[in-house]
N, C-alpha and C. Protein backbone atom coordinates (compact mmCIF):
# COMPACT_ATOMS: atom_id res chain seq x y z
N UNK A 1 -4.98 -7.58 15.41
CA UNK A 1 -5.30 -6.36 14.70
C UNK A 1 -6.78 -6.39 14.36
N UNK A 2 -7.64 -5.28 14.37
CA UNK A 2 -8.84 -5.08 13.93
C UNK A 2 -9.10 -3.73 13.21
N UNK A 3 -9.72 -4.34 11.65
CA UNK A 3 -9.90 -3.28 10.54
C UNK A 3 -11.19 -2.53 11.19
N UNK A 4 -11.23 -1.57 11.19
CA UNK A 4 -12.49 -1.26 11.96
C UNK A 4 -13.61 -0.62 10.41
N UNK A 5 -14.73 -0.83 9.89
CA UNK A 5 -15.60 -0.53 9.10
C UNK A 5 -15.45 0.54 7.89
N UNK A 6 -14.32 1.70 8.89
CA UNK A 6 -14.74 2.56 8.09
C UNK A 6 -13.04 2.56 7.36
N UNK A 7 -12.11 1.57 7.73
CA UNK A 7 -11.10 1.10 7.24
C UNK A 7 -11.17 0.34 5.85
N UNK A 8 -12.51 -0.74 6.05
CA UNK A 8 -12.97 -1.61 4.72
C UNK A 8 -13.43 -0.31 4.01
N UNK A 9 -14.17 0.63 3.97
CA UNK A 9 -14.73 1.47 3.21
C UNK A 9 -13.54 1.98 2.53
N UNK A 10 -12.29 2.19 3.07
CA UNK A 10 -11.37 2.66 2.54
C UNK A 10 -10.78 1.71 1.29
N UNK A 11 -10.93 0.58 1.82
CA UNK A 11 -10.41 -0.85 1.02
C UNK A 11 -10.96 -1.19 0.06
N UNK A 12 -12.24 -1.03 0.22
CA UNK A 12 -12.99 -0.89 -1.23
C UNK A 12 -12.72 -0.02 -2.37
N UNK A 13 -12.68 0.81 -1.49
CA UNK A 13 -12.93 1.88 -2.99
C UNK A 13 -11.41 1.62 -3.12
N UNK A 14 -10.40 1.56 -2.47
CA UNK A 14 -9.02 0.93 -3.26
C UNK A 14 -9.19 0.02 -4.43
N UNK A 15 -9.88 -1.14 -3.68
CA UNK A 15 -10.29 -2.03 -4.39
C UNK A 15 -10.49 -2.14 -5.96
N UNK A 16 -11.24 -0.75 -5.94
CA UNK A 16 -12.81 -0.86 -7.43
C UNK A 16 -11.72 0.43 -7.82
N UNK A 17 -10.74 1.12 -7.30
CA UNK A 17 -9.81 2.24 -8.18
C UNK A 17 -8.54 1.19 -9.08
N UNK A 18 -8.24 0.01 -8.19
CA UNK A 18 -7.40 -1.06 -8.59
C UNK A 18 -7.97 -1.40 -9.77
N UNK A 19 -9.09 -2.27 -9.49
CA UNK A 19 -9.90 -2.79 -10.60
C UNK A 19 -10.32 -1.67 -11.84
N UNK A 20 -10.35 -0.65 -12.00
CA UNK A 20 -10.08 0.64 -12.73
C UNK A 20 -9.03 0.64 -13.60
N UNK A 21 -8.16 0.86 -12.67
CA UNK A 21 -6.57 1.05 -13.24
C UNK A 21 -6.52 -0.26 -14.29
N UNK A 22 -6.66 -1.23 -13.64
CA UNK A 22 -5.93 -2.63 -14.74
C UNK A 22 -6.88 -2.90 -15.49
N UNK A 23 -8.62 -2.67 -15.39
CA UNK A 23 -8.87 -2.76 -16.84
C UNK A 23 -8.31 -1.72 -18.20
N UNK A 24 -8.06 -0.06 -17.70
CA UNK A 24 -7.63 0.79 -18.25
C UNK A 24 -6.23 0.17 -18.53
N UNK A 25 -5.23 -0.30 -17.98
CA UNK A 25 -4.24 -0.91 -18.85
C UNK A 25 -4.34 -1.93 -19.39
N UNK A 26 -5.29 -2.85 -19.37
CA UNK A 26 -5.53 -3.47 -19.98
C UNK A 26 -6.24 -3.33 -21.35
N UNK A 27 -7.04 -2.58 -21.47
CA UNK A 27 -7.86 -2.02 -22.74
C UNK A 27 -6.68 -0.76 -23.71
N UNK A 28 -6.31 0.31 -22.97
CA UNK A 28 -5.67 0.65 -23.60
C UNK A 28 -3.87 0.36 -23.78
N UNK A 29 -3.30 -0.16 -23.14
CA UNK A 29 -2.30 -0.65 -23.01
C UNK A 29 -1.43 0.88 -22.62
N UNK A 30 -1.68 1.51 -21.70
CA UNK A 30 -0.85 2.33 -21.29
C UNK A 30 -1.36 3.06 -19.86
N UNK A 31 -0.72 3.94 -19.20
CA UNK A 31 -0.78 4.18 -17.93
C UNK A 31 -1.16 5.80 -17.72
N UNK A 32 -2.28 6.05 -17.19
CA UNK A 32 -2.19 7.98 -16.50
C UNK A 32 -1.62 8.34 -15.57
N UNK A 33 -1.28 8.98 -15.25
CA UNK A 33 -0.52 9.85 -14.70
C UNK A 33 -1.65 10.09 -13.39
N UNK A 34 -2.67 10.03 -13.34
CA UNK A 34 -3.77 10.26 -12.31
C UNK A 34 -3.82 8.29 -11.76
N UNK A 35 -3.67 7.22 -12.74
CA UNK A 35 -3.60 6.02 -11.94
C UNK A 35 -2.58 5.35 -11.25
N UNK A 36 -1.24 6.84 -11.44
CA UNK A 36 0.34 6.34 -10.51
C UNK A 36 -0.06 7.11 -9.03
N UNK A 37 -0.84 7.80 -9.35
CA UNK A 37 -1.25 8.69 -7.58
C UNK A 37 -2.41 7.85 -7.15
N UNK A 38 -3.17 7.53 -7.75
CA UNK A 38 -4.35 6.23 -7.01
C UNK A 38 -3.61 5.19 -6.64
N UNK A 39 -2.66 4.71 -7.58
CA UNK A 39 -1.39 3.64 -6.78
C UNK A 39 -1.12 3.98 -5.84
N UNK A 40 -0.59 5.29 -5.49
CA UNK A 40 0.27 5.44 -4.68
C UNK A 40 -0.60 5.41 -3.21
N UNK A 41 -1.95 6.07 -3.90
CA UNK A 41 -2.62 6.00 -2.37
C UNK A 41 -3.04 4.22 -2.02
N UNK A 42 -3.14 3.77 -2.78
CA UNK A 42 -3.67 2.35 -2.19
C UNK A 42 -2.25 1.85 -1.56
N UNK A 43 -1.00 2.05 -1.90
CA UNK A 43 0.40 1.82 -0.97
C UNK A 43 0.24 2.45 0.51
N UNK A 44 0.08 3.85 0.54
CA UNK A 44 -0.50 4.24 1.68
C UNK A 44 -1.21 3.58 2.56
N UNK A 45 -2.43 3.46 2.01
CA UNK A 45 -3.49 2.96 2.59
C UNK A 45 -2.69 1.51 3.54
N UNK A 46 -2.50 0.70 2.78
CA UNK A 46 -1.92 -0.34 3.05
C UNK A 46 -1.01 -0.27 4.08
N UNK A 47 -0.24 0.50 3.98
CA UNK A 47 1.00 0.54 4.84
C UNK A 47 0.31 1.13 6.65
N UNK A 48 -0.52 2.20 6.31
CA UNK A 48 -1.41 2.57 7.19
C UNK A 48 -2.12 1.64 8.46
N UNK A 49 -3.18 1.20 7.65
CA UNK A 49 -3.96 0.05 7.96
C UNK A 49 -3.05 -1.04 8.53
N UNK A 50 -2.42 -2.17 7.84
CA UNK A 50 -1.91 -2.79 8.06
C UNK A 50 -0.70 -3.13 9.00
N UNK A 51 -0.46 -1.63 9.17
CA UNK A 51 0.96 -1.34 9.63
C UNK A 51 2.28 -2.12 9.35
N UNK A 52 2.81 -1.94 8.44
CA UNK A 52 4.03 -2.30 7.49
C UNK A 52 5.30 -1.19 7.72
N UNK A 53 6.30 -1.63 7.96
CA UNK A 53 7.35 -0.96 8.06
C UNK A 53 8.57 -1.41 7.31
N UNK A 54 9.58 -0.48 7.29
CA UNK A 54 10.51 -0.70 6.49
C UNK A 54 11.30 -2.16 7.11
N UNK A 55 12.17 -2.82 6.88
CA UNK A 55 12.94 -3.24 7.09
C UNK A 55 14.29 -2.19 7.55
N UNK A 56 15.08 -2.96 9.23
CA UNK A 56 16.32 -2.09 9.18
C UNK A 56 17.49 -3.01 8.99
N UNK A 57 18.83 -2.40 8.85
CA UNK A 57 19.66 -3.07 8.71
C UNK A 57 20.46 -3.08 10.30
N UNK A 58 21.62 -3.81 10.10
CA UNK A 58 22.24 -3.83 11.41
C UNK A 58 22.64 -2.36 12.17
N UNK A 59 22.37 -1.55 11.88
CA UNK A 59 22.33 -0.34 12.79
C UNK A 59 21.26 0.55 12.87
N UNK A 60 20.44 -0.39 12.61
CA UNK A 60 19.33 0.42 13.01
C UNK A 60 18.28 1.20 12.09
N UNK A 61 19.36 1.27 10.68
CA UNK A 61 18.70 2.22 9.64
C UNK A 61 17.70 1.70 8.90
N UNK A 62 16.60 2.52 8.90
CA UNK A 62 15.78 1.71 7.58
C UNK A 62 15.98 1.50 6.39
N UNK A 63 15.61 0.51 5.67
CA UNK A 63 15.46 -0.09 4.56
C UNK A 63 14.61 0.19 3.46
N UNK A 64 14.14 1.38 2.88
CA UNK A 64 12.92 1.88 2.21
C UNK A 64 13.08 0.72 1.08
N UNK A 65 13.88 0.41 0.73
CA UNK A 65 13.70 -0.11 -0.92
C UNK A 65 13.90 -1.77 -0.66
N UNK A 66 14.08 -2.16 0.67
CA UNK A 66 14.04 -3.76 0.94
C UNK A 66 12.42 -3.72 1.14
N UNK A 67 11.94 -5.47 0.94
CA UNK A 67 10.85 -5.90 1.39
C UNK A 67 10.40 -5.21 2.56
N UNK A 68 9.07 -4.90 2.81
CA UNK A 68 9.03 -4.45 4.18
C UNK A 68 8.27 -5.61 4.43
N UNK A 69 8.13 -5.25 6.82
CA UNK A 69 7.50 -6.49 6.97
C UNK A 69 6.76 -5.98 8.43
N UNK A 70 6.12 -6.70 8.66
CA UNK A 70 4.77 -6.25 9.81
C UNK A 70 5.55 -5.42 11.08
N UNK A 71 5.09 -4.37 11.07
CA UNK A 71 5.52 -3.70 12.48
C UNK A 71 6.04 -3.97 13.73
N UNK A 72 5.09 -5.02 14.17
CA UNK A 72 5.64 -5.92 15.59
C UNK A 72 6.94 -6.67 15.21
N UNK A 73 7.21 -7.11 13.57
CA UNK A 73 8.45 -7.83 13.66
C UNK A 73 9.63 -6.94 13.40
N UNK A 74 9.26 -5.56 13.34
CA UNK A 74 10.22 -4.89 13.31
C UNK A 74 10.64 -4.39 14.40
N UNK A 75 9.90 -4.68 15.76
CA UNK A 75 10.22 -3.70 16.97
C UNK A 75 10.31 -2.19 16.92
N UNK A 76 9.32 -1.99 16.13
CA UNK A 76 9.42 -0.41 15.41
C UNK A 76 7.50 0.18 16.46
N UNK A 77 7.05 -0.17 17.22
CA UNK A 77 5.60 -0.15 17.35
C UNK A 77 5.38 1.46 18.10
């Protein structure tokens, strides 16, 4: 696999929105409503990039709420 440049650019600023979020829960001890959708995009991102897929079970179905695990080991490509 190769992150290509403008992939890290993406990773960063995940990065420094991460680092955001947990000093903000950390200082104030509670959560916005604007840092569950920056979550959500750095899950994205991740899943994207990385290519992560669900887990299936024995017929085939996916698994949204099991561990997921790298694409090629899912035979999902």
């Amino acid at each position: 696999m190769q992150i290509t440049n403008e992939d890290r650019v993406d990773f960063l600023k995940a990065y420094n929105n991460l680092r955001n979020i947990l000093t903000n829960i950390h200082e104030c001890q509670d959560l916005w409503m604007s840092d569950i959708r920056e979550l959500e995009s750095m899950e994205y991102l991740m899943r994207r990039v990385m290519k992560f897929s669900p887990q299936r079970d024995e017929d085939g179905r996916q698994m949204h709420y099991s561990d997921w695990v790298l694409t090629e080991e899912d035979g999902d490509e």
